[in-house]
Protein backbone atom coordinates (compact mmCIF):
# COMPACT_ATOMS: atom_id res chain seq x y z
CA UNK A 1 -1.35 16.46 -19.36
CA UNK A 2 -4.42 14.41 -19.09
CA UNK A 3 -5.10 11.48 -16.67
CA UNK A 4 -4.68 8.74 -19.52
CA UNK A 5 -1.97 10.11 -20.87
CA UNK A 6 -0.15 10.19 -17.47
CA UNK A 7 -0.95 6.90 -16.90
CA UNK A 8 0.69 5.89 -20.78
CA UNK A 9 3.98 7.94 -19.53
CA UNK A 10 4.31 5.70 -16.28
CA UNK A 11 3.33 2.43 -17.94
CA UNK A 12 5.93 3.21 -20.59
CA UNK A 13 8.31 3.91 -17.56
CA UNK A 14 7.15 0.54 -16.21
CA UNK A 15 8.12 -1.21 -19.57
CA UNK A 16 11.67 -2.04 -18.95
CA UNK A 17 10.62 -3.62 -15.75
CA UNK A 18 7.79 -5.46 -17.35
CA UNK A 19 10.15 -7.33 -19.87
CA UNK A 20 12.48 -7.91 -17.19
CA UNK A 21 9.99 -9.76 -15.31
CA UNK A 22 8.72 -11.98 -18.30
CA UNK A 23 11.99 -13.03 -18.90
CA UNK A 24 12.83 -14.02 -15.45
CA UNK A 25 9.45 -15.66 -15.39
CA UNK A 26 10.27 -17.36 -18.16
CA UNK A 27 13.47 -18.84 -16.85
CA UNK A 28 12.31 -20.16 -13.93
CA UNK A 29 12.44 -23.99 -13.56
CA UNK A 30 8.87 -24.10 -11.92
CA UNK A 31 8.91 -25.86 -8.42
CA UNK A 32 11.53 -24.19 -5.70
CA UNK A 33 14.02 -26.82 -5.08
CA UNK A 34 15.58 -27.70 -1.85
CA UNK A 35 16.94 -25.83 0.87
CA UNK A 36 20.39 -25.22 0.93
CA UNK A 37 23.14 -26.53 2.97
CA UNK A 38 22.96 -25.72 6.60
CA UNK A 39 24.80 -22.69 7.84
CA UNK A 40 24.93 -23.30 11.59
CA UNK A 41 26.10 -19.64 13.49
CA UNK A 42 24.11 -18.08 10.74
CA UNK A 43 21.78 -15.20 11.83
CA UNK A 44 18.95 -13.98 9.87
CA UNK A 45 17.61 -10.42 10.64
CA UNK A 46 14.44 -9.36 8.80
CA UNK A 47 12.63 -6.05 8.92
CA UNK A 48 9.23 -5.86 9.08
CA UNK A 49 7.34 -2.88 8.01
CA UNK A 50 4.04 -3.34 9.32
CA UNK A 51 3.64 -6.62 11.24
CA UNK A 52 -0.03 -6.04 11.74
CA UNK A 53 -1.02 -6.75 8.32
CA UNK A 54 -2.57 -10.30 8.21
CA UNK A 55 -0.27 -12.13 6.05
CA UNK A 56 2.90 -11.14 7.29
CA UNK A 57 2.15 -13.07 10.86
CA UNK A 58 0.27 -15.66 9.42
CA UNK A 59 2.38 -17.23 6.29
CA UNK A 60 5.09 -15.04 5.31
CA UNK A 61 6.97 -15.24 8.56
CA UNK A 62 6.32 -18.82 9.78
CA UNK A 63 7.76 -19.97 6.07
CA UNK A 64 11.42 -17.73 6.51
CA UNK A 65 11.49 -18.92 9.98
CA UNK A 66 10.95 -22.44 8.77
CA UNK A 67 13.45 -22.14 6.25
CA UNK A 68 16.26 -20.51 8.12
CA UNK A 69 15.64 -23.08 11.08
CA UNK A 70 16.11 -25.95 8.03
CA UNK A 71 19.05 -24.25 7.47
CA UNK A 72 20.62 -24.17 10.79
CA UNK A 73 20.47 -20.43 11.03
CA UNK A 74 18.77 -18.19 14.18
CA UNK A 75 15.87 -15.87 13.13
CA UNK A 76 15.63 -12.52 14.72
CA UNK A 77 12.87 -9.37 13.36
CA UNK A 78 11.77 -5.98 14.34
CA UNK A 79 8.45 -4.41 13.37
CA UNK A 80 8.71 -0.85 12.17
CA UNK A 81 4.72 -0.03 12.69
CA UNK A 82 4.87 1.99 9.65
CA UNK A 83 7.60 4.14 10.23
CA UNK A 84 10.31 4.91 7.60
CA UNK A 85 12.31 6.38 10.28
CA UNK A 86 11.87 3.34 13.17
CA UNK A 87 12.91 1.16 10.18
CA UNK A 88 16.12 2.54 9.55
CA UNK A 89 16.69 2.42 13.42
CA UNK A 90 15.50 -1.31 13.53
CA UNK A 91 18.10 -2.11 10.59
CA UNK A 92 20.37 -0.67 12.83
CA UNK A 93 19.34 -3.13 15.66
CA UNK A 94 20.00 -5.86 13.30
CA UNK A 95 23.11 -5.53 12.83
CA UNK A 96 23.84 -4.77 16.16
CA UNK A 97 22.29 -7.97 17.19
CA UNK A 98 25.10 -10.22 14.78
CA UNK A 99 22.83 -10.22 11.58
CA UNK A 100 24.17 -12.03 8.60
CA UNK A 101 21.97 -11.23 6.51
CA UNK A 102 19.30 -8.93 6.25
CA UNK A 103 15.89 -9.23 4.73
CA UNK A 104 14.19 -5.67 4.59
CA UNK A 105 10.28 -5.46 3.52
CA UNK A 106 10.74 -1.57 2.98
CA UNK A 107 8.39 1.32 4.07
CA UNK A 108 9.65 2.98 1.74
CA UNK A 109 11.95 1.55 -0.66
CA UNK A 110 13.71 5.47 -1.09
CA UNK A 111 14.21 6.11 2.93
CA UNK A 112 15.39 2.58 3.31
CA UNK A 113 18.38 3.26 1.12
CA UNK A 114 21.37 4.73 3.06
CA UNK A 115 20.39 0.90 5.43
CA UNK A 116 20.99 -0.72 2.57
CA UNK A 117 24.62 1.07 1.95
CA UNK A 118 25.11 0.63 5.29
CA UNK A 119 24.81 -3.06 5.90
CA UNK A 120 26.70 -3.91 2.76
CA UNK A 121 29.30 -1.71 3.33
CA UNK A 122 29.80 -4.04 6.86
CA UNK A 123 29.92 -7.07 4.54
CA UNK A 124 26.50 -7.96 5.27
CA UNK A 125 23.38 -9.11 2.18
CA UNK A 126 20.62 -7.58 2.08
CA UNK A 127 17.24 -8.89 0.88
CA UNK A 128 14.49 -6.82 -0.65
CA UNK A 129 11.66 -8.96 0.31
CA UNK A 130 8.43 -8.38 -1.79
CA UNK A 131 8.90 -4.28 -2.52
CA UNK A 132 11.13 -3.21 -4.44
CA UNK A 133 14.30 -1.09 -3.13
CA UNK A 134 16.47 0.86 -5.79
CA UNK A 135 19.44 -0.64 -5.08
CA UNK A 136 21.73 -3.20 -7.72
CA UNK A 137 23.26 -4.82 -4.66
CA UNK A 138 19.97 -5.80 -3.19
CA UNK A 139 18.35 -9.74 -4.80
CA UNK A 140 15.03 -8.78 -4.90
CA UNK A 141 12.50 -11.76 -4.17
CA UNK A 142 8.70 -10.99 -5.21
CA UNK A 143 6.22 -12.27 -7.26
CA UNK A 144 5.73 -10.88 -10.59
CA UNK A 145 3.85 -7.39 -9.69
CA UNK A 146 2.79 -5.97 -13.12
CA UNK A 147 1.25 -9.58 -14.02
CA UNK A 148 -0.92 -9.22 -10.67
CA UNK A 149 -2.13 -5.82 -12.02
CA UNK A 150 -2.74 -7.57 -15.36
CA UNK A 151 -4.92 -10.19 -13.50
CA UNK A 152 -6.89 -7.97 -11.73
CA UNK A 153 -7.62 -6.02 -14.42
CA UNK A 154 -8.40 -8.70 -17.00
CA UNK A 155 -11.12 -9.87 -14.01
CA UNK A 156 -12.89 -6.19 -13.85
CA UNK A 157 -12.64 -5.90 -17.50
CA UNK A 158 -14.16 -8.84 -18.06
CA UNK A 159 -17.14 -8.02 -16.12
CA UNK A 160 -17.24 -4.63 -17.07
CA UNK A 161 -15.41 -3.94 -20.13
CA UNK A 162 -17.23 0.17 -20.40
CA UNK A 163 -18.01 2.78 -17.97
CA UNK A 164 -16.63 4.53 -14.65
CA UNK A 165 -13.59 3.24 -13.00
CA UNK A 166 -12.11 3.75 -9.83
CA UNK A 167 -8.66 3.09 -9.08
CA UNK A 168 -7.69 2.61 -5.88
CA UNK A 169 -3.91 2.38 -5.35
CA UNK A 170 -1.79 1.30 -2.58
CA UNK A 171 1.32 3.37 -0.89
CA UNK A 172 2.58 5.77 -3.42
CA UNK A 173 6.41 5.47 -1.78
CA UNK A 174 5.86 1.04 -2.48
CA UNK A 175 6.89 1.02 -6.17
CA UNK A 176 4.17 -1.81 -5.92
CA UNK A 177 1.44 0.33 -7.01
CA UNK A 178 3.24 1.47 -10.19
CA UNK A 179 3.99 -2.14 -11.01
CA UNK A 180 0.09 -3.00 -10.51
CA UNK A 181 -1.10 0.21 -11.83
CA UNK A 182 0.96 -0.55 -15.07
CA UNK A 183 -0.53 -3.69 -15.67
CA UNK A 184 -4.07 -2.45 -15.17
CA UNK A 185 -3.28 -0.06 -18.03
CA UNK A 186 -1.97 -3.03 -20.14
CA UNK A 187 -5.85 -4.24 -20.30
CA UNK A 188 -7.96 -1.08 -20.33
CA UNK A 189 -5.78 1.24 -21.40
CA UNK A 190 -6.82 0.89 -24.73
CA UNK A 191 -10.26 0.94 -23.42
CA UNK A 192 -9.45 4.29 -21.85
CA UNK A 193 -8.48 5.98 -24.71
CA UNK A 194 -11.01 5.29 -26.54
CA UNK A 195 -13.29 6.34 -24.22
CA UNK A 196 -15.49 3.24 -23.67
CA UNK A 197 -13.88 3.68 -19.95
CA UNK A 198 -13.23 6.62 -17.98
CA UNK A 199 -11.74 6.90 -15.05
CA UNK A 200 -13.69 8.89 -12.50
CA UNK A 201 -11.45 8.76 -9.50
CA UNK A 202 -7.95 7.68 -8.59
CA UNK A 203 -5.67 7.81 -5.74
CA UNK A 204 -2.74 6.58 -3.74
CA UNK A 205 -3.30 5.24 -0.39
CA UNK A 206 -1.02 5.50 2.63
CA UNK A 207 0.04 2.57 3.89
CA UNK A 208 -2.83 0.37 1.58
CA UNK A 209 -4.71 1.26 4.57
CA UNK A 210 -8.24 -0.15 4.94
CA UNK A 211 -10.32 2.51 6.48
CA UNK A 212 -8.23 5.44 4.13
CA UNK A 213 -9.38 3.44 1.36
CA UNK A 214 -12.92 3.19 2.38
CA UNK A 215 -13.09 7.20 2.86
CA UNK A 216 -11.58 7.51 -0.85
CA UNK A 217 -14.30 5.37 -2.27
CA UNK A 218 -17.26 6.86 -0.30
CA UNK A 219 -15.57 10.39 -1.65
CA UNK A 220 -15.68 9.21 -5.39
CA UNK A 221 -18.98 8.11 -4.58
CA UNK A 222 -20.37 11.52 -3.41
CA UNK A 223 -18.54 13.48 -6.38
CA UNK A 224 -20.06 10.98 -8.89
CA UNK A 225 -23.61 10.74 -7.60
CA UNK A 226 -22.79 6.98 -7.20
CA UNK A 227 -22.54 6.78 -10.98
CA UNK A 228 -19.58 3.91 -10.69
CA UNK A 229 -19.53 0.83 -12.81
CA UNK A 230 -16.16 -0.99 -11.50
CA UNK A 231 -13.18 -0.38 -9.05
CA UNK A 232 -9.88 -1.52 -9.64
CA UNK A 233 -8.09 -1.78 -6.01
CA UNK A 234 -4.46 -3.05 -5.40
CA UNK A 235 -5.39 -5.17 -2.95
CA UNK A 236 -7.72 -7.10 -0.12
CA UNK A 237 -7.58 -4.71 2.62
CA UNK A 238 -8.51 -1.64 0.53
CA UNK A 239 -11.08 -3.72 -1.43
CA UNK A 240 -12.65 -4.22 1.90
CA UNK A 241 -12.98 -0.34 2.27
CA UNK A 242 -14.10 -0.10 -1.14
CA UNK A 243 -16.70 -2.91 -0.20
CA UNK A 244 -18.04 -1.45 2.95
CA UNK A 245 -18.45 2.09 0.83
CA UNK A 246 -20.18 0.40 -1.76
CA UNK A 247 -22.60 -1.13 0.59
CA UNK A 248 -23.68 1.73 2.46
CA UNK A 249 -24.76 2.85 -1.25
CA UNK A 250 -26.42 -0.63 -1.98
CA UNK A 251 -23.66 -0.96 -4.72
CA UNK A 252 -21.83 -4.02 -3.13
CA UNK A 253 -21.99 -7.04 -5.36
CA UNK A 254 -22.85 -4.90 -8.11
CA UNK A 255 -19.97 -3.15 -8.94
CA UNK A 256 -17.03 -5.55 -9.85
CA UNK A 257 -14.22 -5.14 -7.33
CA UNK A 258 -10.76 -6.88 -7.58
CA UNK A 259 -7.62 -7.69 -4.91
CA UNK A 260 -5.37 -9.45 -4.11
CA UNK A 261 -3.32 -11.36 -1.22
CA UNK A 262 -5.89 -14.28 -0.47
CA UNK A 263 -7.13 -12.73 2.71
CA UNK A 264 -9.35 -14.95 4.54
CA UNK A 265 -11.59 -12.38 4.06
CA UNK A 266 -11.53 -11.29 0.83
CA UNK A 267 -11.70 -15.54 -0.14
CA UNK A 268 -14.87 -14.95 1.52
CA UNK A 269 -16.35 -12.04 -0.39
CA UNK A 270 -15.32 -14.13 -3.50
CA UNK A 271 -18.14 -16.37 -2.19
CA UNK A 272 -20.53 -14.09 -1.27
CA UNK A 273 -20.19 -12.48 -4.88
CA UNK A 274 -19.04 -9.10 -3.35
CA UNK A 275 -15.23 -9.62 -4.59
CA UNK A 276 -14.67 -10.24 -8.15
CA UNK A 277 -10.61 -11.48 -8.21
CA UNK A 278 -8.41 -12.05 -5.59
CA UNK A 279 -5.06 -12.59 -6.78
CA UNK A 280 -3.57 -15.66 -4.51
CA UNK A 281 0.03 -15.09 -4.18
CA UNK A 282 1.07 -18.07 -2.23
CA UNK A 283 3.49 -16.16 0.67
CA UNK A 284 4.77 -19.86 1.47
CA UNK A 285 6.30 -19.84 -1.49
CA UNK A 286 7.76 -16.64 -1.03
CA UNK A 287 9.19 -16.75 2.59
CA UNK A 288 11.11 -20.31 1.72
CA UNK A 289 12.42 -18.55 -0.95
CA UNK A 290 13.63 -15.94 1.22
CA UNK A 291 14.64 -18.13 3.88
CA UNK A 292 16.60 -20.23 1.78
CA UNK A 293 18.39 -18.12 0.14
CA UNK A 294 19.47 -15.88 3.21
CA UNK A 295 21.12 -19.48 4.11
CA UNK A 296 22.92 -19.77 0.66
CA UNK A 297 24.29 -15.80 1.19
CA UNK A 298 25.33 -17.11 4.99
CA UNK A 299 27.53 -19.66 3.10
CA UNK A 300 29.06 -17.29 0.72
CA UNK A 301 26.79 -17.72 -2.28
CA UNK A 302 26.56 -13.83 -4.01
CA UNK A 303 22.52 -12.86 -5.23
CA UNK A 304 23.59 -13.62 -8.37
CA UNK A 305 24.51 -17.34 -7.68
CA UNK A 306 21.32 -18.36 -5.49
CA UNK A 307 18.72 -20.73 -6.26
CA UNK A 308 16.44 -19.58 -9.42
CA UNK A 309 17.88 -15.87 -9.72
CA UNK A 310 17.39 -13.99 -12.69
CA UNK A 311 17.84 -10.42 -13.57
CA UNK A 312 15.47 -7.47 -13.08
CA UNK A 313 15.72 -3.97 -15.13
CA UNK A 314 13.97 -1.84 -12.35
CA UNK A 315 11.59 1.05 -13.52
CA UNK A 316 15.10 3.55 -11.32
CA UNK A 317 17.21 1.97 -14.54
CA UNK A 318 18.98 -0.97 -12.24
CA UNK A 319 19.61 -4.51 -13.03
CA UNK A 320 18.93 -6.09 -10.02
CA UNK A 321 19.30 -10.34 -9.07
CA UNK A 322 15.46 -11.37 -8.63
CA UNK A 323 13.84 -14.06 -7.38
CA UNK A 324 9.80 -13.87 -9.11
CA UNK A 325 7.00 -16.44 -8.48
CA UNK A 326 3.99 -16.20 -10.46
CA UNK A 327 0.67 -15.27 -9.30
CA UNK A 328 -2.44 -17.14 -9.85
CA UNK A 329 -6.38 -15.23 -10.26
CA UNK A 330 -8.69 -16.43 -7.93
CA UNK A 331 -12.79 -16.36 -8.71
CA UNK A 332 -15.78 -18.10 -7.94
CA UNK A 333 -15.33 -20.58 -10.05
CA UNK A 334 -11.44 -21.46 -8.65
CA UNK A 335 -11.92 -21.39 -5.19
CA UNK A 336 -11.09 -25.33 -4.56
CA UNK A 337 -7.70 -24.10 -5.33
CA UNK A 338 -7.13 -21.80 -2.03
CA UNK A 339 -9.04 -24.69 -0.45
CA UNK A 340 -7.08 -27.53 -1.81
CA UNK A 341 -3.71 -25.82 -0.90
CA UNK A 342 -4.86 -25.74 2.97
CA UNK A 343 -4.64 -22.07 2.49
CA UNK A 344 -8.24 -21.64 3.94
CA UNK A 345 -10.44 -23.46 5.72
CA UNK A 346 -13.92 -24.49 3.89
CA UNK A 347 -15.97 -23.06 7.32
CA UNK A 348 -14.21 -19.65 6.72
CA UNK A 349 -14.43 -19.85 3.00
CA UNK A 350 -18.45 -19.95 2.61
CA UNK A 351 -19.43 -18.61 5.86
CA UNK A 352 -22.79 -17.17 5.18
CA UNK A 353 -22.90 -18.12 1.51
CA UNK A 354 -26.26 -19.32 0.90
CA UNK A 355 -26.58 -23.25 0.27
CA UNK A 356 -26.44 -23.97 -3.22
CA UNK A 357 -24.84 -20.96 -4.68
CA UNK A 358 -21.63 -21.85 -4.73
CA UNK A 359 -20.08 -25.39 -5.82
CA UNK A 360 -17.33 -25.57 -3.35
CA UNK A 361 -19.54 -24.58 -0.52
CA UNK A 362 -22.38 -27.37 -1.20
């Protein structure tokens, strides 16, 4: 079977989940609205993954702790550093430490699933924060995954609608990078099979790790004598990598490059013209959301009954309650948003963007 057509099969795998994500979108009301009741004596246990990616620390946690505190609940976490394995033991922690309710952003959203049985056979919710886990008694609570794919792609394409592609992917065990890699193929997959693109290189990377991604590009690099036009990569930290490869080849700014997360970093290259798109997903958002409605579950409330559910065919054939918040592109022409939002600061935003370049920066 050829690369395109492998890429069809999963994006027609991806459909179900696709529609079910419109609709929900669809439904929402817009704003979040308040926090729930309090649920003093309520404990909140939440499972990191990897705490040492930037925007867990930064917005994602402060906003659940915020909102359980609201709520009169006690926040507890572990950090799993990567490991399926010390994740299933930190669940395990959890619940030994009087956990309510669990929020769970999975390794691996396979591994993670005997936790999952186990905590709700003790009575206890669990929350799928932000990945996916394969599991109907799970409310999932994300932002809408394929769209962010769509975004990206719609940026590269735009700047590059022929040629080589790259596609850099994140962790092939997040279903993540199947929702994202479905949506890119909702933009150029036409493009693809008609040959206008091709796509020279394409990869998972473990844990949408930086420096792994940065060694994949520089490899595509070598085996295509540099002959790359655009890179489609699932998110900041790996379009970092695909940056600093790009550079050493005196490609960077040249070859259109998309994200996403907001990274201070990535904000930056948007400025500096080596980042095409950055898809913002506000984690603010997202952690009250979470927060919140760990403090409705507390109370009683099932996932189907919390604030702004919806329902969410999964690409494993579940229907799943789902909590997801829509996206927005960010280029150089939108950065006063990020910077309007207090998401950035302007001194980190243009820092070494030459005067007059760039309208927010002046």
């Amino acid at each position: 079977m050829s690369t395109d057509s492998r890429v069809r099969a999963k994006a027609a795998r991806l459909l179900p989940a696709l529609v079910g994500a419109t609709m929900l979108l669809g439904a929402l009301p817009g704003p979040l609205q308040a926090a729930p009741a309090r649920q003093a004596g309520c404990t909140v246990g939440v499972s990191w993954n990897n705490y040492q990616e930037e925007r867990w620390a930064k917005w994602d946690e402060p906003a659940i702790q915020a909102a359980v505190a609201a709520g009169g609940g006690t926040y507890i976490s572990n950090d799993a550093k990567s490991s399926a394995e010390t994740q299933a033991s930190n669940v395990e922690n959890l619940i030994s430490q009087g956990a309510n309710v669990l929020i769970i952003l999975a390794q691996d959203g396979t591994a993670i699933k005997p936790s999952v049985a186990s905590a709700v056979s003790q009575g206890i919710p669990v929350i799928a924060y932000d990945r996916l886990i394969e599991d109907p008694q799970v409310l999932y609570i994300t932002f809408d995954n394929v769209e962010v794919g769509r975004m990206e792609a719609r940026a590269v394409f735009g700047a590059q609608p022929k040629g080589n592609y790259v596609v850099i992917k994140g962790n092939q065990t997040d279903a993540n990078s199947d929702f994202l890699r479905g949506g890119y193929n909702d933009i150029i997959g036409s493009a693809v099979s008609s040959g206008a693109i091709k796509i020279v290189g394409e990869t998972y990377t473990d844990n949408w790790d930086p420096s792994k991604a940065q060694t994949e590009m520089e490899q595509f690099l070598t085996q295509n004598n540099n002959n790359v036009d655009a890179v489609l990569s699932e998110n900041d930290g790996m379009a970092g990598g695909v940056v600093a490869a790009l550079a050493a080849q005196g490609l960077a700014g040249k070859v259109p490059v998309s994200g996403q997360d907001g990274d201070a970093p990535a904000l930056n290259r948007i400025a500096l013209g080596l980042q095409t798109v950055d898809v913002w997903k506000d984690s603010r958002l997202l952690g009250k959301a979470a927060g919140d409605s760990a403090i409705q579950m507390c109370g009683g409330t099932t996932r189907d009954q919390v604030t702004n559910v919806g329902m969410f065919h999964t690409p494993g054939g579940n229907d799943v309650s789902a909590i997801l918040l829509p996206p927005q592109p960010i280029n150089v022409s939108d950065l006063n948003i990020v910077l309007d939002a207090n998401w950035i600061a302007k001194a980190t935003l243009c820092q070494g963007v030459p005067a007059g370049t760039v309208a927010v920066c002046s």
